[in-house]
C-alpha atoms as a PDB file:
ATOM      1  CA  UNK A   1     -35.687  -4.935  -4.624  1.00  0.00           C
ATOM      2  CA  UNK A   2     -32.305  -6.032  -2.395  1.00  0.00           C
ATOM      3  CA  UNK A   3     -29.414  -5.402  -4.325  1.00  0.00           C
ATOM      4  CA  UNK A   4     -25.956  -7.580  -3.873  1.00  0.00           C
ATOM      5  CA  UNK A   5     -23.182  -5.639  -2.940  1.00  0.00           C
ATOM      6  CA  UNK A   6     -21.682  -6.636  -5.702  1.00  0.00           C
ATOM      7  CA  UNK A   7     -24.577  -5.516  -7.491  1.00  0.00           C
ATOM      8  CA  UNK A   8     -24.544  -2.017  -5.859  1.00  0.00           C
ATOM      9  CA  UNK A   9     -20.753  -1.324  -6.290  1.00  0.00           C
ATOM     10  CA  UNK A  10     -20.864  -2.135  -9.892  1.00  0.00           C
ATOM     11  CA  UNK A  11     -24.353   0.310 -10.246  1.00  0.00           C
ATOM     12  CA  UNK A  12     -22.934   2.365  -8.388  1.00  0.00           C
ATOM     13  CA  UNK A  13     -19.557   2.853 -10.260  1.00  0.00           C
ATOM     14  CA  UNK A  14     -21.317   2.733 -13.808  1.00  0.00           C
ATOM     15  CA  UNK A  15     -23.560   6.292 -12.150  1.00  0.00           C
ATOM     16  CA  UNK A  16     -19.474   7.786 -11.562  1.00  0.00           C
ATOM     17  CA  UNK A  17     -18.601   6.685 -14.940  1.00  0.00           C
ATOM     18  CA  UNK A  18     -15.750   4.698 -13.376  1.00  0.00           C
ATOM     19  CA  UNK A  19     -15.239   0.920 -13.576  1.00  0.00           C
ATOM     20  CA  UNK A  20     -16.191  -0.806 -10.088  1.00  0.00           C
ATOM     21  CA  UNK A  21     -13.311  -2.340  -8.036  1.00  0.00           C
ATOM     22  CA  UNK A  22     -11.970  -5.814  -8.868  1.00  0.00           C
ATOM     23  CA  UNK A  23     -12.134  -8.167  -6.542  1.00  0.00           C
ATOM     24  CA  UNK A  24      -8.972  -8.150  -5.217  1.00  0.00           C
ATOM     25  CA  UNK A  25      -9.727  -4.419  -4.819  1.00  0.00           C
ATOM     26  CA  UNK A  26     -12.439  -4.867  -2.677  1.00  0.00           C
ATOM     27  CA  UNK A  27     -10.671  -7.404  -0.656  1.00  0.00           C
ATOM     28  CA  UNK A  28      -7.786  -4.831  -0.197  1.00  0.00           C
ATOM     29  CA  UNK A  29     -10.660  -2.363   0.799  1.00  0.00           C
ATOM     30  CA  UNK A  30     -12.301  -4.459   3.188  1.00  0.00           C
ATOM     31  CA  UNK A  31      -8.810  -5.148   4.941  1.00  0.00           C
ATOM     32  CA  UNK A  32      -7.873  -1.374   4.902  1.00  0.00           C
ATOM     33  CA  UNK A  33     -11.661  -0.724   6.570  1.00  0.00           C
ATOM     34  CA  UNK A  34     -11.073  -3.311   9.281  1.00  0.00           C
ATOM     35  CA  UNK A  35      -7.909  -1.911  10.176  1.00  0.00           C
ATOM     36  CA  UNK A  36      -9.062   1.843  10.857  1.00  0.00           C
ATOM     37  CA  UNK A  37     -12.186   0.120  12.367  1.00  0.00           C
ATOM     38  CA  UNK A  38     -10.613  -1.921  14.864  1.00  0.00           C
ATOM     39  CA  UNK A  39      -7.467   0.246  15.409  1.00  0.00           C
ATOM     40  CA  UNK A  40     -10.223   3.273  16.407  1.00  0.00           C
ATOM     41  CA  UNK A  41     -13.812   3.184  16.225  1.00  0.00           C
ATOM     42  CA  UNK A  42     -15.547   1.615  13.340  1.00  0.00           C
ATOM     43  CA  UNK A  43     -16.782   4.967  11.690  1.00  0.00           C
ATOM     44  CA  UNK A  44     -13.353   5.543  11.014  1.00  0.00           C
ATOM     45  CA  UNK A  45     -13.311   2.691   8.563  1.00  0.00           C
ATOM     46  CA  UNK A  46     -15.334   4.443   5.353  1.00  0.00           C
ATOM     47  CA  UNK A  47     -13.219   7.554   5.669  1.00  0.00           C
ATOM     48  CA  UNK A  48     -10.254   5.994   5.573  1.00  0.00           C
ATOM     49  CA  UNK A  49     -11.213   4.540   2.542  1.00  0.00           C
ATOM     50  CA  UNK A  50     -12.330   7.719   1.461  1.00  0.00           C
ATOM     51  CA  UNK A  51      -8.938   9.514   1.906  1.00  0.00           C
ATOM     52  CA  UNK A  52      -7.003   7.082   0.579  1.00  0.00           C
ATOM     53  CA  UNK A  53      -9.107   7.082  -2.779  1.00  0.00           C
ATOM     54  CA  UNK A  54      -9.306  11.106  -2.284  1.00  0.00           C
ATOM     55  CA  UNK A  55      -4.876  11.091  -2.191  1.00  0.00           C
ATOM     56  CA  UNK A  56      -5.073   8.940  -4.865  1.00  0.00           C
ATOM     57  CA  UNK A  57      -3.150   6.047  -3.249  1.00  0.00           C
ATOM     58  CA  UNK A  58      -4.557   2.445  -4.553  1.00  0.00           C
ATOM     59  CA  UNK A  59      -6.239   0.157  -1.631  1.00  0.00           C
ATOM     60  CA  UNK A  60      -3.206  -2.230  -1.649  1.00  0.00           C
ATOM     61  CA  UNK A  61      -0.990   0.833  -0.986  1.00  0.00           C
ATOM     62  CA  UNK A  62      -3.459   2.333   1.803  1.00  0.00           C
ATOM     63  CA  UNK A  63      -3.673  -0.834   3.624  1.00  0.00           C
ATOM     64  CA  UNK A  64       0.077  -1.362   4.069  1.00  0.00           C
ATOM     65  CA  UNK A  65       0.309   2.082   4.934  1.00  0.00           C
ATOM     66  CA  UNK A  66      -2.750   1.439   7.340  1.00  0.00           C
ATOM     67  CA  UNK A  67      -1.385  -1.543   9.086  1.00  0.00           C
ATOM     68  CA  UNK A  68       1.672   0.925   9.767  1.00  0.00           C
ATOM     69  CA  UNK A  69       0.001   3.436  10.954  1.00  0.00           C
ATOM     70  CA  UNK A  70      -1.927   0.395  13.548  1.00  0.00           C
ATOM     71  CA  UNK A  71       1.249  -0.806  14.550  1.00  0.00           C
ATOM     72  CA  UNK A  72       3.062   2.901  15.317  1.00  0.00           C
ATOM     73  CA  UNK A  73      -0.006   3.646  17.282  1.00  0.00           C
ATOM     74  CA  UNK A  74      -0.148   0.200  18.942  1.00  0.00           C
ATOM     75  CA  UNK A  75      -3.113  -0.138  17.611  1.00  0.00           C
ATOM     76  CA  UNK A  76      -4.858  -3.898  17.223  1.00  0.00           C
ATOM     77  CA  UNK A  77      -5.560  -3.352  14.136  1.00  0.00           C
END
């Protein structure tokens, strides 16, 4: 059985007892995860998600502060 993404998130949030990202969320996280990925090397891109949700900062938040971070660095990201 192939799950969706979509499919998997929302499984996979319901097993954390927390509600799964909306999709604006997971827009904001797929921005943030291209940033750190193209800014450094790609692996960087699920734990910079990862901090951000572990500081508590929302994905809209993270990915400004992301693209800041990208631009300081001169980063292409």
């Amino acid at each position: 059985m192939t799950l969706t993404a979509r499919d998997w998130i929302e499984q996979f949030a319901g097993k954390l007892g927390i509600a799964a990202p909306t999709e604006k969320e997971q827009s904001e996280l797929l921005e943030l995860a291209g940033v750190a990925a193209h800014a450094s090397e790609r692996t960087a891109a699920p734990i910079t998600c990862w901090l951000a949700a572990r500081a508590g900062v929302g994905p809209g938040e993270a990915g400004r502060i992301g693209r800041e971070l990208a631009e300081q660095l001169g980063a292409k990201g």
